[in-house]
Protein backbone atom coordinates (compact mmCIF):
# COMPACT_ATOMS: atom_id res chain seq x y z
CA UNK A 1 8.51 112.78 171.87
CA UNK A 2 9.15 110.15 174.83
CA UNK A 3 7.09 107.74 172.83
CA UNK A 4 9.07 108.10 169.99
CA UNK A 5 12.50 107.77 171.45
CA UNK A 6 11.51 104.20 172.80
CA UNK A 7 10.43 102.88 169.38
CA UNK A 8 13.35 103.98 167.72
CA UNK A 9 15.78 102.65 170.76
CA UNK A 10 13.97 99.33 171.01
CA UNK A 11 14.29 98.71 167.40
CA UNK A 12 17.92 99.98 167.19
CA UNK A 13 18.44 97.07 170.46
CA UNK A 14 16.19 94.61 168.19
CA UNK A 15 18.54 94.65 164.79
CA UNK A 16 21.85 96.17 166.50
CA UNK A 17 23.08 92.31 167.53
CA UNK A 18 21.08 90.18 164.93
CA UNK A 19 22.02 93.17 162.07
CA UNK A 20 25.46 92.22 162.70
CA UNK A 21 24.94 88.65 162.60
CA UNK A 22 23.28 88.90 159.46
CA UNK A 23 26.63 90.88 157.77
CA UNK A 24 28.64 87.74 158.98
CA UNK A 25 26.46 85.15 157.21
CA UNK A 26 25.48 86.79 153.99
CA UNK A 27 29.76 88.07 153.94
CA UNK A 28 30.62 83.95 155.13
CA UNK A 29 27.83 82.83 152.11
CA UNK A 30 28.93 85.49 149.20
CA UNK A 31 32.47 86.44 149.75
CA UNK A 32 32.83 88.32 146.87
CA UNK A 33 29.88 90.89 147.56
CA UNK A 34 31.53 91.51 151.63
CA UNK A 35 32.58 95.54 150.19
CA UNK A 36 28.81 95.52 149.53
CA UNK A 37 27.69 94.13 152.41
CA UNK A 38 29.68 96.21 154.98
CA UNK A 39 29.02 99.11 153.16
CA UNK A 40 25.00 98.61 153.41
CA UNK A 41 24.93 97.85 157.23
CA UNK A 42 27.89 100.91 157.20
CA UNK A 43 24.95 103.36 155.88
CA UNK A 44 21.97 101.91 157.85
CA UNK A 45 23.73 102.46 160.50
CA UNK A 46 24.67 105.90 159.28
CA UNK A 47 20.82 106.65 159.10
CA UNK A 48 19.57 104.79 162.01
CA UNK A 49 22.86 107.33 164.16
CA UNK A 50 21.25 110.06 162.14
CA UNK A 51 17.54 109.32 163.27
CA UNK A 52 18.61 109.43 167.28
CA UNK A 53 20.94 112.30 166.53
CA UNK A 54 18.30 114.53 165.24
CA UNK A 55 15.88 113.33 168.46
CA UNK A 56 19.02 114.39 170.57
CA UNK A 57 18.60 117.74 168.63
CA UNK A 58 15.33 118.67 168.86
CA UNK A 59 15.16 117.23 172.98
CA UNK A 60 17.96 118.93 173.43
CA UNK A 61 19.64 118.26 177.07
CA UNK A 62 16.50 118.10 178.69
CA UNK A 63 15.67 115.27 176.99
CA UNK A 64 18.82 113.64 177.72
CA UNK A 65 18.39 114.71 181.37
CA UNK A 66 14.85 112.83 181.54
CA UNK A 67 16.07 109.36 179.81
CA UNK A 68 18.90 109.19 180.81
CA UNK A 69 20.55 109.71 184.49
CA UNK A 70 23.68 108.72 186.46
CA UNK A 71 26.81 109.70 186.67
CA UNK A 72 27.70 107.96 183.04
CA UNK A 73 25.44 110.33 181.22
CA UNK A 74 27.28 113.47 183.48
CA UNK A 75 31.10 111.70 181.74
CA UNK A 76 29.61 110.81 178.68
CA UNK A 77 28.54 114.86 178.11
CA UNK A 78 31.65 115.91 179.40
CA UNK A 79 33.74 113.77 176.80
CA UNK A 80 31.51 114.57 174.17
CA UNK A 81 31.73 118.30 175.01
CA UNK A 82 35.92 117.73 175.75
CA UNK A 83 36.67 115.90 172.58
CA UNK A 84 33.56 116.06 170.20
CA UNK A 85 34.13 113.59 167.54
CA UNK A 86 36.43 111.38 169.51
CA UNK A 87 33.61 110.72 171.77
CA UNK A 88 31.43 109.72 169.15
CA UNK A 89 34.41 107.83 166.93
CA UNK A 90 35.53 105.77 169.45
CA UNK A 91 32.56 104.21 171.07
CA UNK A 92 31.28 103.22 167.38
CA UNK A 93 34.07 101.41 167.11
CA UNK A 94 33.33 98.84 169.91
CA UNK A 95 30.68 96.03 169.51
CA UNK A 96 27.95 95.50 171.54
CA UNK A 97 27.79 95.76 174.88
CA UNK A 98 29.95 99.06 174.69
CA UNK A 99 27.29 102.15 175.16
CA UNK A 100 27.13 104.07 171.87
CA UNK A 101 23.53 105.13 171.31
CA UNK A 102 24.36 107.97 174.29
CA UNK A 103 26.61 109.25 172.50
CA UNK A 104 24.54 109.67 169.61
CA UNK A 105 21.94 111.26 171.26
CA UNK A 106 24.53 113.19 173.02
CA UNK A 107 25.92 114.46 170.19
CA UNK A 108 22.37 116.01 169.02
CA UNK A 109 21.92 117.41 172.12
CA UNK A 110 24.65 119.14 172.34
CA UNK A 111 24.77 120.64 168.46
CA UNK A 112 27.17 118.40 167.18
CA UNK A 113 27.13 119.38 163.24
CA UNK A 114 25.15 116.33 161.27
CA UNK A 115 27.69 116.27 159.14
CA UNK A 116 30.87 115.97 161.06
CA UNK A 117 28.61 113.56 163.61
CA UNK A 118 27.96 111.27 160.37
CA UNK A 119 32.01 111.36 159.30
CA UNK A 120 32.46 110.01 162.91
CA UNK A 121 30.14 107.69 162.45
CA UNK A 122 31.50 106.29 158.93
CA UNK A 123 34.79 106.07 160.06
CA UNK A 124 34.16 104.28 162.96
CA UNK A 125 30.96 101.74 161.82
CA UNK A 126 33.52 101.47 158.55
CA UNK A 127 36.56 100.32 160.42
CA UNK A 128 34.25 97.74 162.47
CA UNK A 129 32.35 96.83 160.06
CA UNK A 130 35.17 95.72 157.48
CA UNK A 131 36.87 93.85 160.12
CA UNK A 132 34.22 91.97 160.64
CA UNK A 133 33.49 91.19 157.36
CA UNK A 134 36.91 90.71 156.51
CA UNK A 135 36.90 87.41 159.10
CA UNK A 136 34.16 86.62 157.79
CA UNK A 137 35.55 86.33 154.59
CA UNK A 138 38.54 84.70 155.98
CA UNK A 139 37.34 81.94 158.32
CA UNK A 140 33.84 81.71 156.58
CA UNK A 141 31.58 79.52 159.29
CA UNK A 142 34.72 79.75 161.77
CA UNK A 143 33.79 83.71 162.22
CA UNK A 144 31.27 83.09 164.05
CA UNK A 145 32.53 80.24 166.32
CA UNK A 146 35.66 82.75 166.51
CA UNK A 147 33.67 85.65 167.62
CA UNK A 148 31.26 83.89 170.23
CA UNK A 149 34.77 82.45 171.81
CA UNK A 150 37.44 85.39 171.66
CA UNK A 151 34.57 88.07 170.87
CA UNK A 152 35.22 90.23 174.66
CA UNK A 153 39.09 89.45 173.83
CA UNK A 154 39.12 91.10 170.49
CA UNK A 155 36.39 93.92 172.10
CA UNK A 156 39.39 94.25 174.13
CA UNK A 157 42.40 94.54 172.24
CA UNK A 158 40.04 96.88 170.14
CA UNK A 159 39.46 99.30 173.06
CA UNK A 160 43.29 99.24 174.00
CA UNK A 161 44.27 100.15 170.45
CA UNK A 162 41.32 103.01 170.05
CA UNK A 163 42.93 104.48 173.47
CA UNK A 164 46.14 104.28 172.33
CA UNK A 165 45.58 105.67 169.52
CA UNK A 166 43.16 108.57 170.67
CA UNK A 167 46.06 109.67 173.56
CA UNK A 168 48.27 109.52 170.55
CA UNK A 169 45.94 111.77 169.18
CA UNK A 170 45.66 114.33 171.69
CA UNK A 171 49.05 114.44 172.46
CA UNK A 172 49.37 115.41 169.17
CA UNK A 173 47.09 117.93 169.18
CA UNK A 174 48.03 119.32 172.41
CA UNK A 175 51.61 119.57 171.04
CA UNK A 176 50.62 121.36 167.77
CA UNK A 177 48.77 124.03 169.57
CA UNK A 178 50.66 127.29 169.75
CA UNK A 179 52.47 128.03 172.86
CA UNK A 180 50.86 130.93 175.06
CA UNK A 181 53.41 134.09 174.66
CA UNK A 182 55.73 133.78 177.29
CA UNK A 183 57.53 137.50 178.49
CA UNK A 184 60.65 137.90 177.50
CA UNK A 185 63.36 138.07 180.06
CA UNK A 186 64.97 141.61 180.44
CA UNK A 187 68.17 142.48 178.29
């Protein structure tokens, strides 16, 4: 199984950065076929998340345990266990070098359902994805300039709105849940 999890983490590492290139250029040559585009590298990602999610699975924790240690696997189980698909929705959001395959793996290990972990995983790749291509499509050959000069800037102001908005949403969903009964005070 060890052997296994290496090939498919050193070829996730090998087309991650150059997969994402590639959207940019074929989005900044055809600008009309970008839905296309984003929503090809949207489901290869999809399966390649699916893959590692599965060897998460059938590992289980131990597996985690043994290739991964450190105290950022301990937090990264505790936020997947805390807030399930916020843990996986926000970190596949952020480009590279933001940690994300953990959290896949993660998410198999601890029994995440395939089908919510995939939603997560839409959503999120989606979002990214069609931003991407969308300045693609906008600045053409500037994209990429753009990116290599503001690229930890917008990774930035990325993260700041995904934490805004994911405190917005468990404030939300702490305030929806139902009060515990509370005695009344005698008449």
């Amino acid at each position: 199984m060890g052997e296994l999890v290496d090939r498919v983490r050193s070829l996730a590492l090998a087309l991650g950065g150059p997969g994402l290139a590639l959207l940019v250029v074929m989005v900044t040559r055809r600008p009309g076929a970008m839905v296309v585009y984003v929503l090809l590298t949207v489901a290869g990602s999809v399966a390649g998340c699916l893959v590692m999610h599965t060897i998460g699975r059938k590992g289980g924790e131990a597996l985690v345990r043994q290739r991964f240690t450190g105290e950022k696997t301990e937090r990264a189980m505790a936020a997947l266990q805390r807030n399930g698909v916020m843990a996986v929705l926000i970190p596949s959001l952020l480009p590279p070098p933001a940690p994300f395959k953990i959290f896949v793996i993660l998410a198999g290990a601890s029994r995440m359902s395939p089908w919510t972990f995939a939603v997560a995983v839409v959503l999120g790749r989606g979002f990214r994805y069609f931003g991407e291509g969308l300045l693609a499509v906008w600045y053409g050959e500037r994209a990429i300039a753009f990116l290599e000069e503001n690229g930890r800037l917008v990774a930035l102001w990325t993260g700041i709105t995904v934490l805004v908005l994911g405190v917005a949403y468990f404030w939300w969903r702490s305030r929806r849940r139902p009060a515990a009964a509370t005695p009344l005070p005698p008449a």
